[in-house]
PDB file of N, CA and C in Angstrom:
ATOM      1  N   UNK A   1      43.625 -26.448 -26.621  1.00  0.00           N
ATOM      2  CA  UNK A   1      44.266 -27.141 -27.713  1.00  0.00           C
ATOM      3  C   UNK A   1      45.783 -27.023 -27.582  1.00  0.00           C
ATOM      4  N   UNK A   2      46.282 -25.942 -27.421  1.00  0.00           N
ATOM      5  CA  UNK A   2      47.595 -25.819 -26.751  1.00  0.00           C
ATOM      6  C   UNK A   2      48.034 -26.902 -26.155  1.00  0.00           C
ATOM      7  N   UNK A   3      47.683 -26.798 -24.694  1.00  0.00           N
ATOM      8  CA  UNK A   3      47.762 -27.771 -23.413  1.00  0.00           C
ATOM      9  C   UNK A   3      48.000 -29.415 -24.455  1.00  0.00           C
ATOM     10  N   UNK A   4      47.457 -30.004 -25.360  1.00  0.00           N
ATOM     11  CA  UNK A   4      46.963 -30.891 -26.104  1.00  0.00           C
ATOM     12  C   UNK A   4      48.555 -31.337 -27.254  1.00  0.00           C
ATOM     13  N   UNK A   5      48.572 -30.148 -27.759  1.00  0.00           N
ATOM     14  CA  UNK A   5      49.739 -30.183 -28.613  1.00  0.00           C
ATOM     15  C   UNK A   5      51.521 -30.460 -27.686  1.00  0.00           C
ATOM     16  N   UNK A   6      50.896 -29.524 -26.236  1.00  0.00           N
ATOM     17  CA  UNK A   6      52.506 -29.512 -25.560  1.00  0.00           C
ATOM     18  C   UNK A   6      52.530 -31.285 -25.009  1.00  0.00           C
ATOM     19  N   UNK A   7      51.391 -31.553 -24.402  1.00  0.00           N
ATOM     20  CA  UNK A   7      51.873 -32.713 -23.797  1.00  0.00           C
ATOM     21  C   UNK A   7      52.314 -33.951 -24.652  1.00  0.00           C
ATOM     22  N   UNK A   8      51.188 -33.759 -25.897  1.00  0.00           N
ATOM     23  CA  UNK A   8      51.910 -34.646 -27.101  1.00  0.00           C
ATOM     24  C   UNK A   8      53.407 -34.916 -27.175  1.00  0.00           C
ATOM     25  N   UNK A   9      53.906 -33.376 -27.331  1.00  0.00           N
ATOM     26  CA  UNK A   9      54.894 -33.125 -27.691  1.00  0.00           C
ATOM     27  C   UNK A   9      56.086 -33.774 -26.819  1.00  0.00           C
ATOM     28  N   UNK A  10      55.666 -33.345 -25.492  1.00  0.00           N
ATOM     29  CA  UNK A  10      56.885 -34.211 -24.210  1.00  0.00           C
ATOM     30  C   UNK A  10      56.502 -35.681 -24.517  1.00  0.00           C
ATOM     31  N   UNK A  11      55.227 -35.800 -24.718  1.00  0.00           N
ATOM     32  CA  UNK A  11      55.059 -37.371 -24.528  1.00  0.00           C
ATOM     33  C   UNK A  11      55.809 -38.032 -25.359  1.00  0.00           C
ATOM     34  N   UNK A  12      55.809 -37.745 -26.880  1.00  0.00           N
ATOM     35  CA  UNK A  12      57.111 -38.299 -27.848  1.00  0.00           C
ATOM     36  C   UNK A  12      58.061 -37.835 -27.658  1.00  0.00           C
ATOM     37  N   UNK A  13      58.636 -36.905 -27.044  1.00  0.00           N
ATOM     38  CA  UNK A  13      59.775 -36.971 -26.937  1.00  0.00           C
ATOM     39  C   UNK A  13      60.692 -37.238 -25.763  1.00  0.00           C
ATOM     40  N   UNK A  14      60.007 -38.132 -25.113  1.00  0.00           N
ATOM     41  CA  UNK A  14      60.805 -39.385 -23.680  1.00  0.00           C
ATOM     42  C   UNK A  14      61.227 -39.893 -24.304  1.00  0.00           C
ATOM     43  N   UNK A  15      61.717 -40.896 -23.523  1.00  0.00           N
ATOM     44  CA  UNK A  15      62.708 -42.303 -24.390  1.00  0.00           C
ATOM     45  C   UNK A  15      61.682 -43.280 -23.890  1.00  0.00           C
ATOM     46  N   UNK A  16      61.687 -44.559 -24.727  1.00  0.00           N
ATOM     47  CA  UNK A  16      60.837 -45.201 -24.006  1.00  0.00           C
ATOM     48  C   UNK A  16      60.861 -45.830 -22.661  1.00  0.00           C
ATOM     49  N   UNK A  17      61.767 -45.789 -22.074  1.00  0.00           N
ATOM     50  CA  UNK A  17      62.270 -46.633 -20.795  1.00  0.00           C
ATOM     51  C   UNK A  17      61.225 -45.851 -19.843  1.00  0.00           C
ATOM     52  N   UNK A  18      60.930 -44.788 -19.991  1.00  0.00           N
ATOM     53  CA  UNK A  18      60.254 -44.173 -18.801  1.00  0.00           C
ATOM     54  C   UNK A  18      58.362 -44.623 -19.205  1.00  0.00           C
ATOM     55  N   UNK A  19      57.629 -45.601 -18.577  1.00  0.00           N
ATOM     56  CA  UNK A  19      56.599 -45.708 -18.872  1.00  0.00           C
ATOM     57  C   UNK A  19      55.440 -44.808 -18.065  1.00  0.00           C
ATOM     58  N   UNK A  20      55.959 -44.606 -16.938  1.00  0.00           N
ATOM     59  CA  UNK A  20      54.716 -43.879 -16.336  1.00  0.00           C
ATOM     60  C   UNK A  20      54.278 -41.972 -16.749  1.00  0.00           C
ATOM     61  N   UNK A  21      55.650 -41.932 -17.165  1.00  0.00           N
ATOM     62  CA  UNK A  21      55.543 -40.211 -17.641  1.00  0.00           C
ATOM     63  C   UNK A  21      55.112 -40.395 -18.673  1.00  0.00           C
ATOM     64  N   UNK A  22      54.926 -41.510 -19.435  1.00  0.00           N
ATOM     65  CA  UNK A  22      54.656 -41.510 -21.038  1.00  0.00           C
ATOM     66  C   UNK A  22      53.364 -41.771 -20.936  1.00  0.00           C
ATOM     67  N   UNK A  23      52.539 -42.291 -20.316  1.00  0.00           N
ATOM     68  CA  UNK A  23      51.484 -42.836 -19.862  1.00  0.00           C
ATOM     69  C   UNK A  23      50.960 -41.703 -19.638  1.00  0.00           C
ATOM     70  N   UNK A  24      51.430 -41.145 -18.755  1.00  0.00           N
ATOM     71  CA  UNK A  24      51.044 -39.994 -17.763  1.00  0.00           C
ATOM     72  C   UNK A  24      50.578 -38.774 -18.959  1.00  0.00           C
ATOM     73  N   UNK A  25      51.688 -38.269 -19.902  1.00  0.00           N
ATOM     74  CA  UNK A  25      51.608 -36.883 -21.022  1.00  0.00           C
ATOM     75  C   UNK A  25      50.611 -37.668 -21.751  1.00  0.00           C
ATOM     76  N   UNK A  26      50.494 -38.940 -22.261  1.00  0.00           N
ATOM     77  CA  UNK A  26      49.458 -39.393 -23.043  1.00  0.00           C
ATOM     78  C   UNK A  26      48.474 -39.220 -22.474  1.00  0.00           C
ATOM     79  N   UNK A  27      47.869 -39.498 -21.263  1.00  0.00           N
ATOM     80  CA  UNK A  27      46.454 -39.451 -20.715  1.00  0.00           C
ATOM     81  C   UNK A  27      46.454 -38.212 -20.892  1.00  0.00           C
ATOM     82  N   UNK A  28      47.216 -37.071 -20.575  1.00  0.00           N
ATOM     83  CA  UNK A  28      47.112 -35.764 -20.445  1.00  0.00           C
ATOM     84  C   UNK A  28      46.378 -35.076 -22.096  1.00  0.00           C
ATOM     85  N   UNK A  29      47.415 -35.375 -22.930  1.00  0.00           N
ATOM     86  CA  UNK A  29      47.045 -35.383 -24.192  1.00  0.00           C
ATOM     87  C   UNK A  29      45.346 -35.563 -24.662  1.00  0.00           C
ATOM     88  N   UNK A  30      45.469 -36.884 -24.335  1.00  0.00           N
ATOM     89  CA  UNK A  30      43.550 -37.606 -24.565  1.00  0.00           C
ATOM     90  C   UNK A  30      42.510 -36.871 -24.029  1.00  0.00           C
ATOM     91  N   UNK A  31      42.649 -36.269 -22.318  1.00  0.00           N
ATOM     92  CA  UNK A  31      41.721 -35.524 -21.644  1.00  0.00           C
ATOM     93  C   UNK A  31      41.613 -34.465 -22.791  1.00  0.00           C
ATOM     94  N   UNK A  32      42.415 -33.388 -22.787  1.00  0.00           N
ATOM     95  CA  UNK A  32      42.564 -32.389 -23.088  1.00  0.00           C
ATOM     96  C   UNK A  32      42.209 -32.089 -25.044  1.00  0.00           C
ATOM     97  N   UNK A  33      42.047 -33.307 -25.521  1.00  0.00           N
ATOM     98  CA  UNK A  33      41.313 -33.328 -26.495  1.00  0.00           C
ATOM     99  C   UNK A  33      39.897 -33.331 -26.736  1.00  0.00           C
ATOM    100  N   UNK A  34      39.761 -34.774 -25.850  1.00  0.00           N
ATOM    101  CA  UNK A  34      38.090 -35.292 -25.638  1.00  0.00           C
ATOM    102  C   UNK A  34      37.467 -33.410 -24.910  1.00  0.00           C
ATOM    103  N   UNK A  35      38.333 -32.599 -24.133  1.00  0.00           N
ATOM    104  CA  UNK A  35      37.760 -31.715 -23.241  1.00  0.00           C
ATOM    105  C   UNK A  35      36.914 -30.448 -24.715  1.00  0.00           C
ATOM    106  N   UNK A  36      37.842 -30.766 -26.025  1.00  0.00           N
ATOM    107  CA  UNK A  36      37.624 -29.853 -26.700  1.00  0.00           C
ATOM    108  C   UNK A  36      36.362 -30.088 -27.420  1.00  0.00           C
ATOM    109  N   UNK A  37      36.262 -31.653 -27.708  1.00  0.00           N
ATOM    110  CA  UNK A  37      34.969 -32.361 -28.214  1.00  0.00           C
ATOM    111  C   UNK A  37      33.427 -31.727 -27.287  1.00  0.00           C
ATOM    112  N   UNK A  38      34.309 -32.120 -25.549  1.00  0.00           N
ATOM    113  CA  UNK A  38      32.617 -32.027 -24.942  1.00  0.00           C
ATOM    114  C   UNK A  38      32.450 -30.351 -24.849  1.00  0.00           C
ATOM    115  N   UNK A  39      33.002 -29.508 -25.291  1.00  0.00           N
ATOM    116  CA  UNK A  39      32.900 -28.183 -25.131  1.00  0.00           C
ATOM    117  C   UNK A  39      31.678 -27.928 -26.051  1.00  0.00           C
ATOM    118  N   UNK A  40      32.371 -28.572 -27.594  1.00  0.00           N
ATOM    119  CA  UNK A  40      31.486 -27.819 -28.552  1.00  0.00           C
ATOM    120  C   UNK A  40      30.619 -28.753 -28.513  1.00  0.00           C
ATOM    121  N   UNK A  41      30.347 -30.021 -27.859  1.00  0.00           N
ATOM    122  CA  UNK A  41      28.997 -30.602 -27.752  1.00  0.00           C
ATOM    123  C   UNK A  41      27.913 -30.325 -26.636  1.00  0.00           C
ATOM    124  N   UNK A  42      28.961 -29.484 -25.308  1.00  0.00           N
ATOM    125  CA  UNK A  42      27.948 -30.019 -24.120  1.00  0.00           C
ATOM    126  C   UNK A  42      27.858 -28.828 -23.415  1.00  0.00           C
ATOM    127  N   UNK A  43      28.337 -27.885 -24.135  1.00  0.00           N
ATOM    128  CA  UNK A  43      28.364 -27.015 -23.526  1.00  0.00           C
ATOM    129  C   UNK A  43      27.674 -25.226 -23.954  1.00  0.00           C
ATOM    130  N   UNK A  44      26.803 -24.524 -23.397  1.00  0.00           N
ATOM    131  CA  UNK A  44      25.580 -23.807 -24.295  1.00  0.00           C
ATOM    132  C   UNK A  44      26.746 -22.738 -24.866  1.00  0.00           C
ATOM    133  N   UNK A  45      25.846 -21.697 -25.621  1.00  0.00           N
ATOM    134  CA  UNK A  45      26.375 -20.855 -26.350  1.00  0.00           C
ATOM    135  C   UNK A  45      26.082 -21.308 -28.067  1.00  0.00           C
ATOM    136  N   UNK A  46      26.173 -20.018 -28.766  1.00  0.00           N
ATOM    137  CA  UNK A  46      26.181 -20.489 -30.299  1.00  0.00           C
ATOM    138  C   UNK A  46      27.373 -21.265 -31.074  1.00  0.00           C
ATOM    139  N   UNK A  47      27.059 -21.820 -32.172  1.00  0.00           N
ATOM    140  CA  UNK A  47      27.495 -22.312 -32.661  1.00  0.00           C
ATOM    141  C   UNK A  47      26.875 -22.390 -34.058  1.00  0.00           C
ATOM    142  N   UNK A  48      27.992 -22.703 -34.892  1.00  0.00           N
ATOM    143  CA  UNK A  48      27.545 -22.693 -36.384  1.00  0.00           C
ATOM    144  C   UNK A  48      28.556 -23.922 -37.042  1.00  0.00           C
ATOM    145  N   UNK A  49      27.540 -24.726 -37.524  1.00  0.00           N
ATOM    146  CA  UNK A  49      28.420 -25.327 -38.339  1.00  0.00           C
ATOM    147  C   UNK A  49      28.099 -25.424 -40.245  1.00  0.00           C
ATOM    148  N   UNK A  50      29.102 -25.827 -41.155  1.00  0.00           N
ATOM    149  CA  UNK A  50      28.673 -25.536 -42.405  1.00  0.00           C
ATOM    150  C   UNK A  50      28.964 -27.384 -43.032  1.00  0.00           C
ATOM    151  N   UNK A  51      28.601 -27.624 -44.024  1.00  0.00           N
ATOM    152  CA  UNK A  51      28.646 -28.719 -44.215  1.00  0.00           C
ATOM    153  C   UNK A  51      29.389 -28.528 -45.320  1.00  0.00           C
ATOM    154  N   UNK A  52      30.296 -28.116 -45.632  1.00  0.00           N
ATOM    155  CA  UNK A  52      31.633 -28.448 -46.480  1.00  0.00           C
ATOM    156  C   UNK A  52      32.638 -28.813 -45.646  1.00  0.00           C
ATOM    157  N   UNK A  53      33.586 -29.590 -46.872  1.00  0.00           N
ATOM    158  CA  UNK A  53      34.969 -30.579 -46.369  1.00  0.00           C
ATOM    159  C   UNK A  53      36.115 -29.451 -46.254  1.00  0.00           C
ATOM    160  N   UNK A  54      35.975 -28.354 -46.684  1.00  0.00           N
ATOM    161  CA  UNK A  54      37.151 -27.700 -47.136  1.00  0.00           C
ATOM    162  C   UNK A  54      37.091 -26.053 -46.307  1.00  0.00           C
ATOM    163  N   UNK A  55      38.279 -25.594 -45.821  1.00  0.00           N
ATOM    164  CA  UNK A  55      38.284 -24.641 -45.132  1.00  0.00           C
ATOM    165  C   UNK A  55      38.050 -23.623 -46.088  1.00  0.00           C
ATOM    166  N   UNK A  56      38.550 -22.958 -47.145  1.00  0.00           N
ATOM    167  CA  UNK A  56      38.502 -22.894 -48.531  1.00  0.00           C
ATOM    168  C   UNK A  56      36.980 -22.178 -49.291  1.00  0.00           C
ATOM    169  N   UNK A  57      36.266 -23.379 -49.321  1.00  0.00           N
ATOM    170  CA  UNK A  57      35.041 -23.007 -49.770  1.00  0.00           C
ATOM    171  C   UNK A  57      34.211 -23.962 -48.804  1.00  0.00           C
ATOM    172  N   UNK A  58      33.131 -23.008 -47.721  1.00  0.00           N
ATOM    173  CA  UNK A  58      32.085 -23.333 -46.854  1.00  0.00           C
ATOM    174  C   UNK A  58      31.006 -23.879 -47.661  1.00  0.00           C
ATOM    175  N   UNK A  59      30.603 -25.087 -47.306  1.00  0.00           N
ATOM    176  CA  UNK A  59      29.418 -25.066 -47.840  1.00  0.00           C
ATOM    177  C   UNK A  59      27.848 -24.551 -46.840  1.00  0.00           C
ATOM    178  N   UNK A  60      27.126 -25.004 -47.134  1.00  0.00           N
ATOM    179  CA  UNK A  60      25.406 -24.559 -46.665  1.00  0.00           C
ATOM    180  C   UNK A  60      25.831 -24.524 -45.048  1.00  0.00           C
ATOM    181  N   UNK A  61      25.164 -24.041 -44.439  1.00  0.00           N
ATOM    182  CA  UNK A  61      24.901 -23.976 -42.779  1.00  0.00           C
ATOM    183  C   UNK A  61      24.090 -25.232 -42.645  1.00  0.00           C
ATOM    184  N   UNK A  62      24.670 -25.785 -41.607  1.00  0.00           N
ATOM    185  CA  UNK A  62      23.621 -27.056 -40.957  1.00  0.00           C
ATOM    186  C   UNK A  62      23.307 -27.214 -39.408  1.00  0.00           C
ATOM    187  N   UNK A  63      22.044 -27.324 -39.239  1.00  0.00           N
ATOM    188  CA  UNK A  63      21.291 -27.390 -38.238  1.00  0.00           C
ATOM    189  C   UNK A  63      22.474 -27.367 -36.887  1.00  0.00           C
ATOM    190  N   UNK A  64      22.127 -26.401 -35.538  1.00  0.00           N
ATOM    191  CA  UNK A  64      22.923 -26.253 -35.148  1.00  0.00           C
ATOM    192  C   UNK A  64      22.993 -27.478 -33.637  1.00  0.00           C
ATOM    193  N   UNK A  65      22.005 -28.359 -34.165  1.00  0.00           N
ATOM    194  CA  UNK A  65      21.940 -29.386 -32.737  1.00  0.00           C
ATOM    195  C   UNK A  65      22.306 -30.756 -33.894  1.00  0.00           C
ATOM    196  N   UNK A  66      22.037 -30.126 -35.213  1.00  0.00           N
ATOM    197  CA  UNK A  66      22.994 -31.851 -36.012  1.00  0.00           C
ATOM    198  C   UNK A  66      24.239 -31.825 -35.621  1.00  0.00           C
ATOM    199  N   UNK A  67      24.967 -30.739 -35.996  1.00  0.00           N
ATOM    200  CA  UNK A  67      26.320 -30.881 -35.333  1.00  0.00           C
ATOM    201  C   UNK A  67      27.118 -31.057 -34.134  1.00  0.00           C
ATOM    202  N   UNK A  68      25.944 -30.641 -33.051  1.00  0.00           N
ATOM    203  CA  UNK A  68      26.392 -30.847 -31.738  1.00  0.00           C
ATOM    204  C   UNK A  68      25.900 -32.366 -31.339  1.00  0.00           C
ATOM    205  N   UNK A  69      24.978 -33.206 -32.369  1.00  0.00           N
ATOM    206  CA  UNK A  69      24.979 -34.541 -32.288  1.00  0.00           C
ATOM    207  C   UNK A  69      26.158 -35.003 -32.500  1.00  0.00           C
ATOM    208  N   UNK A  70      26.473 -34.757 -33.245  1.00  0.00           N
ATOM    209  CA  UNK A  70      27.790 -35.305 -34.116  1.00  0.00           C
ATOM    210  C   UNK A  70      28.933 -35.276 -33.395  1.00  0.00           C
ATOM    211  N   UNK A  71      29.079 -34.008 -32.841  1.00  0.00           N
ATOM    212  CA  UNK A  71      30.274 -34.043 -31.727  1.00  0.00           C
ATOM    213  C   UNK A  71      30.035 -34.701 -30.402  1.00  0.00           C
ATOM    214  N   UNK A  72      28.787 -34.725 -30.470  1.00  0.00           N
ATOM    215  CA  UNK A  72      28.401 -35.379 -28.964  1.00  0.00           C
ATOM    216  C   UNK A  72      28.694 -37.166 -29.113  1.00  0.00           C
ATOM    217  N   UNK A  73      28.640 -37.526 -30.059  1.00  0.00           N
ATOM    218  CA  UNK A  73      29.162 -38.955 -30.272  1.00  0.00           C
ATOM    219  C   UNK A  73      30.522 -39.110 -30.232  1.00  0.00           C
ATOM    220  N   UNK A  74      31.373 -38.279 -30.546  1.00  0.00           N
ATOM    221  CA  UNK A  74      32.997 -38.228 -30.899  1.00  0.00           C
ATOM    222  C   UNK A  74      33.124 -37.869 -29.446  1.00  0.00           C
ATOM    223  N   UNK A  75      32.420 -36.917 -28.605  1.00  0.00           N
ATOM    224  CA  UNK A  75      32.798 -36.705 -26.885  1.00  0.00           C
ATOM    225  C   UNK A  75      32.921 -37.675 -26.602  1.00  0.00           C
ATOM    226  N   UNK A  76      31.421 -38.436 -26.578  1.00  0.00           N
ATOM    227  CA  UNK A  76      31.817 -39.576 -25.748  1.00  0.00           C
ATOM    228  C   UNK A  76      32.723 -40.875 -25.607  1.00  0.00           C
ATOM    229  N   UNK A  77      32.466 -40.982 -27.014  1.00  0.00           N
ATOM    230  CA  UNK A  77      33.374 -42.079 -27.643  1.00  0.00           C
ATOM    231  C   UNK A  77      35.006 -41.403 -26.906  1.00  0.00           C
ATOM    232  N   UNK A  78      35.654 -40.356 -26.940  1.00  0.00           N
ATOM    233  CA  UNK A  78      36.973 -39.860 -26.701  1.00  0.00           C
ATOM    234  C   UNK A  78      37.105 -39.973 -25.122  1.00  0.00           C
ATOM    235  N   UNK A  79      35.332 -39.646 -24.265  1.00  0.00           N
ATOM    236  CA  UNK A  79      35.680 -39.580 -22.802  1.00  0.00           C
ATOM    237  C   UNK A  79      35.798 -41.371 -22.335  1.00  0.00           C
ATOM    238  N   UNK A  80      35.229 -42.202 -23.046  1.00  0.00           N
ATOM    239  CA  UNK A  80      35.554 -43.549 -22.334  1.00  0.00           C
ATOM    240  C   UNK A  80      37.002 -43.715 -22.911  1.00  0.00           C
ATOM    241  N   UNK A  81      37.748 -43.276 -23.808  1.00  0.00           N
ATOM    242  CA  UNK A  81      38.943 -43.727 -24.408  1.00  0.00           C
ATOM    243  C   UNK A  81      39.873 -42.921 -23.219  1.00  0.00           C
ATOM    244  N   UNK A  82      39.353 -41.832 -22.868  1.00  0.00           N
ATOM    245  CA  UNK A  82      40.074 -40.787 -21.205  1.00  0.00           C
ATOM    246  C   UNK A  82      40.097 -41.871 -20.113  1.00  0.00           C
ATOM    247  N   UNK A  83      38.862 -42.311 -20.133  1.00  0.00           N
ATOM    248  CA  UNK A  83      39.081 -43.428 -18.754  1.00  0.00           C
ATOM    249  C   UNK A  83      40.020 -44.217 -18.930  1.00  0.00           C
ATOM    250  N   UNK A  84      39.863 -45.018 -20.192  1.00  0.00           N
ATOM    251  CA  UNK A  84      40.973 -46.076 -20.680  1.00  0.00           C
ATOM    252  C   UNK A  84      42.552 -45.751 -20.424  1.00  0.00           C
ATOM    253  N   UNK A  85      42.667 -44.606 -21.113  1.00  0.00           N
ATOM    254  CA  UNK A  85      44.157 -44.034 -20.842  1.00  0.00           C
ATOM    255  C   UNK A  85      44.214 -43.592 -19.349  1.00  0.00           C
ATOM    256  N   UNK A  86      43.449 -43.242 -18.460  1.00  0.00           N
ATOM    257  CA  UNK A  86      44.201 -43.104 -16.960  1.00  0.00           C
ATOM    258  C   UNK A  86      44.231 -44.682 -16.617  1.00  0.00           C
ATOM    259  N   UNK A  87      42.854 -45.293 -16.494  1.00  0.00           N
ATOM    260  CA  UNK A  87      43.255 -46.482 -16.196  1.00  0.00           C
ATOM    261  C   UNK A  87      44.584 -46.952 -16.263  1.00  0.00           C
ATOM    262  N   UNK A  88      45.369 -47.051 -17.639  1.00  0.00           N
ATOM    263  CA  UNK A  88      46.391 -47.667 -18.411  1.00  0.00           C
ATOM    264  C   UNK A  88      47.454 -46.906 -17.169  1.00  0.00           C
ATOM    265  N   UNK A  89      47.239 -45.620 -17.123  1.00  0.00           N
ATOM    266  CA  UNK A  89      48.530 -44.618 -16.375  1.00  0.00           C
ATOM    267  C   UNK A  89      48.777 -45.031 -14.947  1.00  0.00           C
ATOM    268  N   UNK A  90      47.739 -45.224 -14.216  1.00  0.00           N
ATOM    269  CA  UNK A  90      47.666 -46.121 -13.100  1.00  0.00           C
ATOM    270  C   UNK A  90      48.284 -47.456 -12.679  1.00  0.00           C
ATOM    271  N   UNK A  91      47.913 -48.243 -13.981  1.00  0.00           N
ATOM    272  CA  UNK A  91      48.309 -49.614 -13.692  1.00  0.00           C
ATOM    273  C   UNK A  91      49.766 -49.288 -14.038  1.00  0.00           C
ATOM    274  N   UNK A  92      50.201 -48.840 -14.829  1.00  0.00           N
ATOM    275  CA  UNK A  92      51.842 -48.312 -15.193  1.00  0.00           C
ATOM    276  C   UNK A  92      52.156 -48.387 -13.996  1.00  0.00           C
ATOM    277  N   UNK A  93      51.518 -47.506 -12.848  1.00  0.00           N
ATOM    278  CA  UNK A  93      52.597 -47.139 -11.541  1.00  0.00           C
ATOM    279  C   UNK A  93      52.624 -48.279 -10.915  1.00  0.00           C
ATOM    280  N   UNK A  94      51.930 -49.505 -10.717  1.00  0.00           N
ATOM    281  CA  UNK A  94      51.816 -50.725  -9.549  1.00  0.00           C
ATOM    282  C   UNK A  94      52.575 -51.614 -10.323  1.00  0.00           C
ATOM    283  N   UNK A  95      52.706 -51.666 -11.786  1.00  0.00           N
ATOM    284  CA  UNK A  95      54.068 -52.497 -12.399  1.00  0.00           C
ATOM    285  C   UNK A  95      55.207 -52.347 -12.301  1.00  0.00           C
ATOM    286  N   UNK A  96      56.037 -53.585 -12.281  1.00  0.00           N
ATOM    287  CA  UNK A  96      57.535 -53.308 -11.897  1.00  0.00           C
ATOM    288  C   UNK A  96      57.856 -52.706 -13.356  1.00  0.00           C
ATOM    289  N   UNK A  97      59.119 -52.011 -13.521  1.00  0.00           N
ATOM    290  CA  UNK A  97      59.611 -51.989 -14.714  1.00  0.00           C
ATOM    291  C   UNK A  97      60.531 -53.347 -15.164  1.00  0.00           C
ATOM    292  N   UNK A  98      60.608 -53.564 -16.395  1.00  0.00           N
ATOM    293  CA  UNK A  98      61.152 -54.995 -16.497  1.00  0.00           C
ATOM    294  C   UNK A  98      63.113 -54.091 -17.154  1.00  0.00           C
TER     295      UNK A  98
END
């Protein structure tokens, strides 16, 4: 999550003239998110999830493969949006800059 927050961080703060580094910290960004999704979906070990909105007050425990459904839809959905953004970082480099 680190890794996630720093590249964000360079990524807004280029100027825009530079497209391929911006491209580049963004894809970086996206992996390194989606990576946190397929962890807690795809990857063994326990897990607990509670079905309250609020950090605050937990509500009930819920089934521990509902939630890894749940994240397992947000993985994937985030890993084709990973392809999308390298794709995008790629084609950046074979364009001229205008």
């Amino acid at each position: 999550m680190g890794l996630c927050i720093l590249f964000a961080g360079v990524s807004v703060s280029m100027r825009p003239a530079q497209a391929f580094p911006q491209y580049l910290f963004g894809a970086l960004t996206i992996t390194f998110l989606a990576l946190c999704f397929d962890w807690v979906a795809f990857i063994p070990g326990p897990r607990a999830f509670h079905s309250g909105a609020s950090s605050l007050r937990q509500g009930g425990s819920v089934n521990a493969s509902v939630g890894r459904v749940a994240f397992a839809i947000v993985a994937i959905l985030m890993d084709l949006f990973v392809v999308y953004a390298w794709r995008a970082t790629l084609r950046s480099l074979t364009t001229k800059p205008s």
